[in-house]
PDB file of N, CA and C in Angstrom:
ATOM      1  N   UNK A   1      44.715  47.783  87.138  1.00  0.00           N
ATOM      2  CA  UNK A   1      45.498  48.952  87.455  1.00  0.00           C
ATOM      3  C   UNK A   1      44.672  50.223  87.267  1.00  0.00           C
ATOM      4  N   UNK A   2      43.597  50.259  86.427  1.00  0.00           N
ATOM      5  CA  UNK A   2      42.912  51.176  86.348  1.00  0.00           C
ATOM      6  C   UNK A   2      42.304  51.970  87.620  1.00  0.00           C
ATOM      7  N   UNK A   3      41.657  51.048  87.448  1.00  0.00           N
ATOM      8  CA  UNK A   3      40.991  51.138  89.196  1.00  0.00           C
ATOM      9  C   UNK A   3      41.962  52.096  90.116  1.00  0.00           C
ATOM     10  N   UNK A   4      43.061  51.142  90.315  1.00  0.00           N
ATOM     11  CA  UNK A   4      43.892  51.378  91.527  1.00  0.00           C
ATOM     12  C   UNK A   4      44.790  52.504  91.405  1.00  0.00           C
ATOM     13  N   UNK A   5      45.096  53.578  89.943  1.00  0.00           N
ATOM     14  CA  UNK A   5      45.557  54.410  89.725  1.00  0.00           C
ATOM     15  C   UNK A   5      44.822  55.671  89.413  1.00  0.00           C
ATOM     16  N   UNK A   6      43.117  55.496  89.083  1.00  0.00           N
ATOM     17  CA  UNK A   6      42.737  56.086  88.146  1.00  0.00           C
ATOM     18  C   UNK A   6      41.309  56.912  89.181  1.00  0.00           C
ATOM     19  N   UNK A   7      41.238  56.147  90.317  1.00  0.00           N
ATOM     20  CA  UNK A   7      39.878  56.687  91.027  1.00  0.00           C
ATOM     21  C   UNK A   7      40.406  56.732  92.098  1.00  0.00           C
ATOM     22  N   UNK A   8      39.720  57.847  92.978  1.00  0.00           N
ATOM     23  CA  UNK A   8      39.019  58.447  91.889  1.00  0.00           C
ATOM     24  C   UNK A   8      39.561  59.598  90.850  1.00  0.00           C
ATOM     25  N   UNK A   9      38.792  59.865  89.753  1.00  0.00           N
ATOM     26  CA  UNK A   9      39.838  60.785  89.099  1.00  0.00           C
ATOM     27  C   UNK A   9      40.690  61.946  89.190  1.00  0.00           C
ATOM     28  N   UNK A  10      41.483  61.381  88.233  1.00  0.00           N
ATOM     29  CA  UNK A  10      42.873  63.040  88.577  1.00  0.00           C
ATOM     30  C   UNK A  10      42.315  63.930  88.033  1.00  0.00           C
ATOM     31  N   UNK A  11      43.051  64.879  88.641  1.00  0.00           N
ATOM     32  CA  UNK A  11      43.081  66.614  88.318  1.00  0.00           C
ATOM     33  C   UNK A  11      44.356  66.593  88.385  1.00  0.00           C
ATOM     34  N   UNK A  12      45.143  66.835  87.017  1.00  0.00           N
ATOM     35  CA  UNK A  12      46.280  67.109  86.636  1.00  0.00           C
ATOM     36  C   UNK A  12      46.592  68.821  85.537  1.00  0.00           C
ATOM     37  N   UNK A  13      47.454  69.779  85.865  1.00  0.00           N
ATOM     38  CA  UNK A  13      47.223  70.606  85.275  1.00  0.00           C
ATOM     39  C   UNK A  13      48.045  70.084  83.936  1.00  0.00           C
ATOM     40  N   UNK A  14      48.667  69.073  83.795  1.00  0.00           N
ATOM     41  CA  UNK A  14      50.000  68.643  82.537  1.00  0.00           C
ATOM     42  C   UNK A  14      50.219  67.155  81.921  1.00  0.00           C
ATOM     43  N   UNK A  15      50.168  66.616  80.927  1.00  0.00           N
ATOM     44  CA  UNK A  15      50.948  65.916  81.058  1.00  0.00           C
ATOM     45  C   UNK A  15      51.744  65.383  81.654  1.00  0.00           C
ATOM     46  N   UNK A  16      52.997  66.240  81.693  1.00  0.00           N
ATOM     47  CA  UNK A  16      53.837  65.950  82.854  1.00  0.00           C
ATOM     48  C   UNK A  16      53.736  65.713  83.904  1.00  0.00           C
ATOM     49  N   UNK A  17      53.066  66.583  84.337  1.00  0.00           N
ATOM     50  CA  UNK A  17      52.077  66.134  85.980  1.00  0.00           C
ATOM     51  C   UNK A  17      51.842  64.912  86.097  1.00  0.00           C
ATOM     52  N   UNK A  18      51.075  64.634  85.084  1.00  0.00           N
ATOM     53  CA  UNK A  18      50.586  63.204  85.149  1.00  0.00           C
ATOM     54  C   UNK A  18      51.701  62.255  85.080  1.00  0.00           C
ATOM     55  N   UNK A  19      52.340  62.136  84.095  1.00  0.00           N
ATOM     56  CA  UNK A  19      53.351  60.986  84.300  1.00  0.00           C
ATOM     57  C   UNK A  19      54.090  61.096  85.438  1.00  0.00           C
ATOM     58  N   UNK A  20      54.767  61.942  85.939  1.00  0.00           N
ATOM     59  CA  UNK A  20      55.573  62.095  87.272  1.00  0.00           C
ATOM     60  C   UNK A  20      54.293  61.695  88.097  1.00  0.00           C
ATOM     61  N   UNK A  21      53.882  62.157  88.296  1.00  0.00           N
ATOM     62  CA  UNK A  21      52.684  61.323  89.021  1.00  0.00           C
ATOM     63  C   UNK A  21      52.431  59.452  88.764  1.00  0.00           C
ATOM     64  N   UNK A  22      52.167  59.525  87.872  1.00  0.00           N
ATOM     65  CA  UNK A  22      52.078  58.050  87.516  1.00  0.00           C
ATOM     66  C   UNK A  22      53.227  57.220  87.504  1.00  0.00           C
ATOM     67  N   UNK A  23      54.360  57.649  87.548  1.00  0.00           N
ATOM     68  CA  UNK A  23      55.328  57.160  87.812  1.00  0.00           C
ATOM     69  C   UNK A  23      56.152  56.664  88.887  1.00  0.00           C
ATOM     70  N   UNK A  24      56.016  57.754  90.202  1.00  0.00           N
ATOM     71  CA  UNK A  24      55.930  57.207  91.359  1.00  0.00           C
ATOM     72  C   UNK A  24      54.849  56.541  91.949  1.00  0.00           C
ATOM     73  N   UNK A  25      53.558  56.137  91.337  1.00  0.00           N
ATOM     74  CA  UNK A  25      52.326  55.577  91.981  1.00  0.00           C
ATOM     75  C   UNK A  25      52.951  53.982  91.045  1.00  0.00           C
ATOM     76  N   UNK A  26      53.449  53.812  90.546  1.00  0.00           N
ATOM     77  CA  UNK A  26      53.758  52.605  89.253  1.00  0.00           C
ATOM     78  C   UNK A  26      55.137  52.317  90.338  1.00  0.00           C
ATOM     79  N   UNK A  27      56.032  53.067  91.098  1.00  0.00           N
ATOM     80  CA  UNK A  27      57.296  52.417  91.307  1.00  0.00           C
ATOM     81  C   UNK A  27      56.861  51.892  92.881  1.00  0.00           C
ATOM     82  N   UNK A  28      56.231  52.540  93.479  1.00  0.00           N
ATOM     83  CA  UNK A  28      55.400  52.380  94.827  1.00  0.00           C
ATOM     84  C   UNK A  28      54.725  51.166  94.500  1.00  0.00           C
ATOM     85  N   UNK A  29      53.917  51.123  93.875  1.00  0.00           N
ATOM     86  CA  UNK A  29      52.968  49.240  93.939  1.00  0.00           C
ATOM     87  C   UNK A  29      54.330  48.535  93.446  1.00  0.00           C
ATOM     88  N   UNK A  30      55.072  48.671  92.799  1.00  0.00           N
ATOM     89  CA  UNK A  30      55.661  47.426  92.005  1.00  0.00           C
ATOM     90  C   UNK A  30      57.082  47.211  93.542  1.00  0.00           C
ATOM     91  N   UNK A  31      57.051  48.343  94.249  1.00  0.00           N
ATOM     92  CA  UNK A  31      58.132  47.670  95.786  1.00  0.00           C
ATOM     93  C   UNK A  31      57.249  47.319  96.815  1.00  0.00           C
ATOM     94  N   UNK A  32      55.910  47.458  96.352  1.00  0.00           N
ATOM     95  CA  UNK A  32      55.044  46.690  97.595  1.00  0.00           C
ATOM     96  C   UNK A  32      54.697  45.774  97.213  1.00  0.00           C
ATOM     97  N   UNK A  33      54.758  44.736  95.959  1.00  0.00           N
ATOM     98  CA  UNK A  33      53.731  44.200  95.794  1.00  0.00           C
ATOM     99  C   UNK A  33      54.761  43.156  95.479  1.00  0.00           C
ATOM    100  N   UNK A  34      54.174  41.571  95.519  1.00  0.00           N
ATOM    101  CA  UNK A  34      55.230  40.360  94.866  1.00  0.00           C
ATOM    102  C   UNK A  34      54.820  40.138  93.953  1.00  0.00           C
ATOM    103  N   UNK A  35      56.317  39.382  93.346  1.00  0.00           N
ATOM    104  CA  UNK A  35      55.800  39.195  91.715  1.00  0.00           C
ATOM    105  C   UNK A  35      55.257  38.136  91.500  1.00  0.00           C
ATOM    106  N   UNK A  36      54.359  37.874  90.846  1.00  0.00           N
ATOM    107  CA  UNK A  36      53.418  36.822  90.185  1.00  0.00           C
ATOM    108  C   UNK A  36      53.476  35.456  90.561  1.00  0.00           C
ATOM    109  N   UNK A  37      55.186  35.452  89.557  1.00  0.00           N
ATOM    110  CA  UNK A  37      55.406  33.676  89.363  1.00  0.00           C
ATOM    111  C   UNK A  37      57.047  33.608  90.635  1.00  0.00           C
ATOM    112  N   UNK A  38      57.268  34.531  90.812  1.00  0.00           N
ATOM    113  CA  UNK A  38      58.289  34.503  91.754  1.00  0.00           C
ATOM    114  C   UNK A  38      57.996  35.092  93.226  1.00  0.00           C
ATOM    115  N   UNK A  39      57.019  34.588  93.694  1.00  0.00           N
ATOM    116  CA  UNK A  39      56.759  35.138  94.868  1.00  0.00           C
ATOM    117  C   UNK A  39      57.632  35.896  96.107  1.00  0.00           C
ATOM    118  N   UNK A  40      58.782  35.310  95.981  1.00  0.00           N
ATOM    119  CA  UNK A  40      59.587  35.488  97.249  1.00  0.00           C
ATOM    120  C   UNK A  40      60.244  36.669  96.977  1.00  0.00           C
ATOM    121  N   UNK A  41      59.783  37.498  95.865  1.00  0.00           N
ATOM    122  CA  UNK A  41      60.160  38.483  95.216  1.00  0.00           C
ATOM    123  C   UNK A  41      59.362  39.578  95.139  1.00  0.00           C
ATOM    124  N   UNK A  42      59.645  41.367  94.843  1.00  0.00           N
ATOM    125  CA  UNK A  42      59.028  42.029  94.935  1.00  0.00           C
ATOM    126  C   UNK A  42      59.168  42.008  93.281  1.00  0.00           C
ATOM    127  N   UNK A  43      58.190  43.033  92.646  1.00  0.00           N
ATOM    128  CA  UNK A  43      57.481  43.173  90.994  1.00  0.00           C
ATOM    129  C   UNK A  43      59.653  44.626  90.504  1.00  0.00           C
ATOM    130  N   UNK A  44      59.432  44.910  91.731  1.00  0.00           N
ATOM    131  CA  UNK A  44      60.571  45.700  91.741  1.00  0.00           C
ATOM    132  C   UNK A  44      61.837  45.195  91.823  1.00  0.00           C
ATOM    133  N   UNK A  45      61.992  44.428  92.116  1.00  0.00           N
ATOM    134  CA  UNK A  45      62.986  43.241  92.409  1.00  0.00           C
ATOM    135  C   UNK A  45      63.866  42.954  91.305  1.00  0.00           C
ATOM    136  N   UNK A  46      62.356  42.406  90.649  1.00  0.00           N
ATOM    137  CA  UNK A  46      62.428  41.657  89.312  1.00  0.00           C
ATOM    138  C   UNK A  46      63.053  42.584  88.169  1.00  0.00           C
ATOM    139  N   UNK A  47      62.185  44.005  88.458  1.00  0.00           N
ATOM    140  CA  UNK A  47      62.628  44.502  87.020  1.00  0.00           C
ATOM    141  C   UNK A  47      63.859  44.954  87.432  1.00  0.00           C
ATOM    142  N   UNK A  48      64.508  44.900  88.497  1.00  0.00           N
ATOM    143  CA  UNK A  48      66.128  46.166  88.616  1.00  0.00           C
ATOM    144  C   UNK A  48      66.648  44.885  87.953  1.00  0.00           C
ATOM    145  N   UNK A  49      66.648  43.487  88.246  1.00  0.00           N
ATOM    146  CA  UNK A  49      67.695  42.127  88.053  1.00  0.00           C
ATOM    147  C   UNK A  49      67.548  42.128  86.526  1.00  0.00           C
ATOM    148  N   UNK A  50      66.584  42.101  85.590  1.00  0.00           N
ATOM    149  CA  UNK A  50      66.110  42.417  84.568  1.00  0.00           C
ATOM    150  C   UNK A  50      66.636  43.607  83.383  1.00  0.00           C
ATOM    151  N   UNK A  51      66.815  44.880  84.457  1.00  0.00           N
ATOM    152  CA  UNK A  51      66.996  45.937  83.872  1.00  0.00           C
ATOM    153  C   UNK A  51      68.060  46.246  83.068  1.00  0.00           C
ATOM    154  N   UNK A  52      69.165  45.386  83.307  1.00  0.00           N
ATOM    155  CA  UNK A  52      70.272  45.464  82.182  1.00  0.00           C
ATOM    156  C   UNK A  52      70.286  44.817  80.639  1.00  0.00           C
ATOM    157  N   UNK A  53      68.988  44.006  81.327  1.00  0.00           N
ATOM    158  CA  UNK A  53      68.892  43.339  79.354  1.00  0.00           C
ATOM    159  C   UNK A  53      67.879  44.470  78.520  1.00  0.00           C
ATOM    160  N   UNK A  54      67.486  45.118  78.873  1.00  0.00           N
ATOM    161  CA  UNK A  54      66.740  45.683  78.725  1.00  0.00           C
ATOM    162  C   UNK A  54      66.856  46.562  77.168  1.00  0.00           C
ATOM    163  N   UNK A  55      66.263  46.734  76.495  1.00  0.00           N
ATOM    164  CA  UNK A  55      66.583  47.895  75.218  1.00  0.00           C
ATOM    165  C   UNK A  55      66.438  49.004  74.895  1.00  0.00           C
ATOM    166  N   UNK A  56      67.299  50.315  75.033  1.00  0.00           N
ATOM    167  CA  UNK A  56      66.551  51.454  74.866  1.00  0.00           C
ATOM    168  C   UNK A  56      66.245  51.929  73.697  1.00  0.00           C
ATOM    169  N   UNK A  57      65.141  52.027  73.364  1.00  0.00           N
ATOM    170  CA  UNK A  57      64.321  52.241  71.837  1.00  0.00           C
ATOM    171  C   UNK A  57      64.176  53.886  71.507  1.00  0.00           C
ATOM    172  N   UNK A  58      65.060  53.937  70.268  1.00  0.00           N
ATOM    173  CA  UNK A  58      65.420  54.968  69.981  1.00  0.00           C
ATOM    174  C   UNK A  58      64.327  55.579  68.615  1.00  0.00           C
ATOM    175  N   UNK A  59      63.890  56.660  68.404  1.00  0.00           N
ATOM    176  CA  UNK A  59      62.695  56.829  67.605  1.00  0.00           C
ATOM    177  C   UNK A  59      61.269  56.956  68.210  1.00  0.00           C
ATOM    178  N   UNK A  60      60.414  57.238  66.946  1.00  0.00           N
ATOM    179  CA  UNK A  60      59.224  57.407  67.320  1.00  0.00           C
ATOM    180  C   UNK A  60      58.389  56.158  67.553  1.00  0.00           C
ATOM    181  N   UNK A  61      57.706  56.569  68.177  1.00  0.00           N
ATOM    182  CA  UNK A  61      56.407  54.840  68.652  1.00  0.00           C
ATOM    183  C   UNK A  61      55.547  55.189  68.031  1.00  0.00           C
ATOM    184  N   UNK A  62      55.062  54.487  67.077  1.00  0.00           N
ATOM    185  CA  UNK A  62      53.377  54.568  66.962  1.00  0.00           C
ATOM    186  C   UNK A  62      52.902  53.617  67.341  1.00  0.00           C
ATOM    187  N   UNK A  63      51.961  53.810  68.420  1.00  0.00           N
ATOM    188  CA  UNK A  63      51.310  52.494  69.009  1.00  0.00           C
ATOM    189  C   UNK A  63      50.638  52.053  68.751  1.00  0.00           C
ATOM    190  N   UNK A  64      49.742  52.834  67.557  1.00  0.00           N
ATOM    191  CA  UNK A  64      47.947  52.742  67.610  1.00  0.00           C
ATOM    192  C   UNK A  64      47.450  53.115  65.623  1.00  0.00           C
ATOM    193  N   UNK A  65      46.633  52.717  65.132  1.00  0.00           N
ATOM    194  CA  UNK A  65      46.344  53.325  64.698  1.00  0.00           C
ATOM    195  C   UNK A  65      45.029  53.574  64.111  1.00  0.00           C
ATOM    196  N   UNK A  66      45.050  54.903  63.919  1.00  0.00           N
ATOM    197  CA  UNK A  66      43.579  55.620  63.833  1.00  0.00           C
ATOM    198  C   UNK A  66      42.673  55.288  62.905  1.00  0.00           C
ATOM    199  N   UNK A  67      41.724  54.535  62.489  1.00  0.00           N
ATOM    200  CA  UNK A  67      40.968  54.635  61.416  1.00  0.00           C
ATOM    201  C   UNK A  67      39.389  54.835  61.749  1.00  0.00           C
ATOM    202  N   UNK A  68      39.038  56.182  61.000  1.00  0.00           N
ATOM    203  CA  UNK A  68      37.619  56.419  61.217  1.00  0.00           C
ATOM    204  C   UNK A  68      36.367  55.288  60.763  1.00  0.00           C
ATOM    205  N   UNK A  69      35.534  54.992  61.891  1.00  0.00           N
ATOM    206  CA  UNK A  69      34.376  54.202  61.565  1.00  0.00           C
ATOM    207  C   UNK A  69      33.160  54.556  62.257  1.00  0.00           C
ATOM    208  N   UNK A  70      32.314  53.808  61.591  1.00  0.00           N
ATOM    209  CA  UNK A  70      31.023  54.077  62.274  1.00  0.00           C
ATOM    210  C   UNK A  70      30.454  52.662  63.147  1.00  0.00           C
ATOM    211  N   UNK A  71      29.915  53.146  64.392  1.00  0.00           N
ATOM    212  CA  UNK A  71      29.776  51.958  65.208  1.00  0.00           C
ATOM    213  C   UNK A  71      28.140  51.676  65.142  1.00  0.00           C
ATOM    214  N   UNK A  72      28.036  50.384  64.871  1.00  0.00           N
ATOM    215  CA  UNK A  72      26.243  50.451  64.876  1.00  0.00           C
ATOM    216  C   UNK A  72      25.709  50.279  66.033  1.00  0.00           C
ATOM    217  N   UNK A  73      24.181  50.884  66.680  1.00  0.00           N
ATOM    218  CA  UNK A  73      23.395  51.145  67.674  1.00  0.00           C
ATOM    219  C   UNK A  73      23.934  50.221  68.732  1.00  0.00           C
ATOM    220  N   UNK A  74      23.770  48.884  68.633  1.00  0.00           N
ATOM    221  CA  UNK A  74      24.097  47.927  69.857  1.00  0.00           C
ATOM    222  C   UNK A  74      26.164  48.050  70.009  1.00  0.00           C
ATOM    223  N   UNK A  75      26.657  48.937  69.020  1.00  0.00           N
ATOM    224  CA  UNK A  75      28.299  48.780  69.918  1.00  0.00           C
ATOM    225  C   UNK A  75      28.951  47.662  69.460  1.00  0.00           C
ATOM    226  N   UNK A  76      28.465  46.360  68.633  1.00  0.00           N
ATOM    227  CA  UNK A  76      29.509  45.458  68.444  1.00  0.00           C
ATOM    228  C   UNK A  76      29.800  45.868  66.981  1.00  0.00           C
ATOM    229  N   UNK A  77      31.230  44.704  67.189  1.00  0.00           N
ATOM    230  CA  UNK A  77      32.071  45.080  66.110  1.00  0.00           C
ATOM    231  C   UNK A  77      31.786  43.688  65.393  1.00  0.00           C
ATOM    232  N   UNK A  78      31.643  43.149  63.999  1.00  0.00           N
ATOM    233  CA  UNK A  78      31.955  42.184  63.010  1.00  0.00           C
ATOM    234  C   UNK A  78      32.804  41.474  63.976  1.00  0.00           C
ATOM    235  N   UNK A  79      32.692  40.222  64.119  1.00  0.00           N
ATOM    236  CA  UNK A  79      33.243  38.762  64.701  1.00  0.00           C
ATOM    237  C   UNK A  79      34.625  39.208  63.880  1.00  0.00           C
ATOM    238  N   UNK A  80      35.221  39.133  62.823  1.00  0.00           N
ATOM    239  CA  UNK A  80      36.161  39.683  61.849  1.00  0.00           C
ATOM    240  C   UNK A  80      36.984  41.120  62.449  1.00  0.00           C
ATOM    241  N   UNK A  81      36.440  41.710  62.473  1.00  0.00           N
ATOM    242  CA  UNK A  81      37.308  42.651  62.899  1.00  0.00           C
ATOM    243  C   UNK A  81      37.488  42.583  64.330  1.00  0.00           C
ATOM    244  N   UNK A  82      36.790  42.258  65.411  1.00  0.00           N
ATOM    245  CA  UNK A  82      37.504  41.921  66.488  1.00  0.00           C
ATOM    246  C   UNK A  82      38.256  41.168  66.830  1.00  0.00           C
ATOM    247  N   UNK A  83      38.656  39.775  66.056  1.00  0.00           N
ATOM    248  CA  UNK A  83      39.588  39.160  65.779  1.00  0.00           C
ATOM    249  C   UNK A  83      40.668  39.987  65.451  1.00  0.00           C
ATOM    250  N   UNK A  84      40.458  40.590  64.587  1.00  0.00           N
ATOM    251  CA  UNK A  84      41.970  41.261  64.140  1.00  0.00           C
ATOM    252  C   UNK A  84      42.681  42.102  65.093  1.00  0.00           C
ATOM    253  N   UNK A  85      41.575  43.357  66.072  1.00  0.00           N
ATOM    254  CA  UNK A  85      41.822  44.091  67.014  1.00  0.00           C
ATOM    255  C   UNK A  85      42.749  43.311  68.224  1.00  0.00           C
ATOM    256  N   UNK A  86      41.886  41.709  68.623  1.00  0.00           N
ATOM    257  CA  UNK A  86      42.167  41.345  69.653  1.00  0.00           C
ATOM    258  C   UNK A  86      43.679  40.474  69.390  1.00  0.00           C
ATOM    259  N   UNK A  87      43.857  40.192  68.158  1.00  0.00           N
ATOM    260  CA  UNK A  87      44.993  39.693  67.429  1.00  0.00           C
ATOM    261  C   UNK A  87      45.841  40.412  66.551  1.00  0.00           C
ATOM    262  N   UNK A  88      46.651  40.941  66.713  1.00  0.00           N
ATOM    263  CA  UNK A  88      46.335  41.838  65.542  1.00  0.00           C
ATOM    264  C   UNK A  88      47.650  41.449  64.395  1.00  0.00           C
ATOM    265  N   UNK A  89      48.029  40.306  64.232  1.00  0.00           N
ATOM    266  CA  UNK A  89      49.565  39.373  63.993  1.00  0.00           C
ATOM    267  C   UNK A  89      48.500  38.436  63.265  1.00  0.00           C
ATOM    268  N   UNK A  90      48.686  37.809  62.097  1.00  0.00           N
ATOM    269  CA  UNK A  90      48.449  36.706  61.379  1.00  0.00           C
ATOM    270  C   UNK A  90      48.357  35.640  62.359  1.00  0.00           C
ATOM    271  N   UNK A  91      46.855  34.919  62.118  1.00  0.00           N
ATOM    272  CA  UNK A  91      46.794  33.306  62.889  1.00  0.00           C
ATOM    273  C   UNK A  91      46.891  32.398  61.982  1.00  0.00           C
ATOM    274  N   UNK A  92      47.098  32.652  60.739  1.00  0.00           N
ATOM    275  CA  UNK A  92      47.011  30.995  59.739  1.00  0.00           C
ATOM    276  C   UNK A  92      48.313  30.423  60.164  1.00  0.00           C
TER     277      UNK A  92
END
């Protein structure tokens, strides 16, 4: 999706801009495009039939979180901590 939303790059004066923007470019592929495992179906289809189970999440999101580090010359991370990044839920 990167690709296909992102290049070449925006010039947005807002936030807002951007999401209203990104929002009709996100509702446009998902009524052109079929869905995955239900072919005979559009990606749009799916989510309106969908859309009543749906949950509206009330509060703040934190999605992410920040911790300062230092990355060494070649860019990788400890076998260990990319595990955790790429998992980030207990595997035992």
């Amino acid at each position: 999706m990167r690709e296909r939303l992102f290049t070449p790059r925006l010039r947005v004066k807002s936030l807002e801009e951007l999401n209203v923007w990104l929002l009709d470019k996100c509702i446009a592929y998902a009524k052109a495009h079929r869905h995955p495992k239900q072919v005979e179906r559009t990606i749009w289809q799916m989510f309106e039939e969908e859309r009543g189970s749906l949950v509206h999440y009330v509060g703040p999101f934190d999605g992410f979180d920040c911790v300062p580090a230092s990355v060494p010359k070649t860019c990788s991370l400890p076998s260990a901590l990319a595990c955790r990044c790429a998992f980030p839920f207990p595997t035992d």
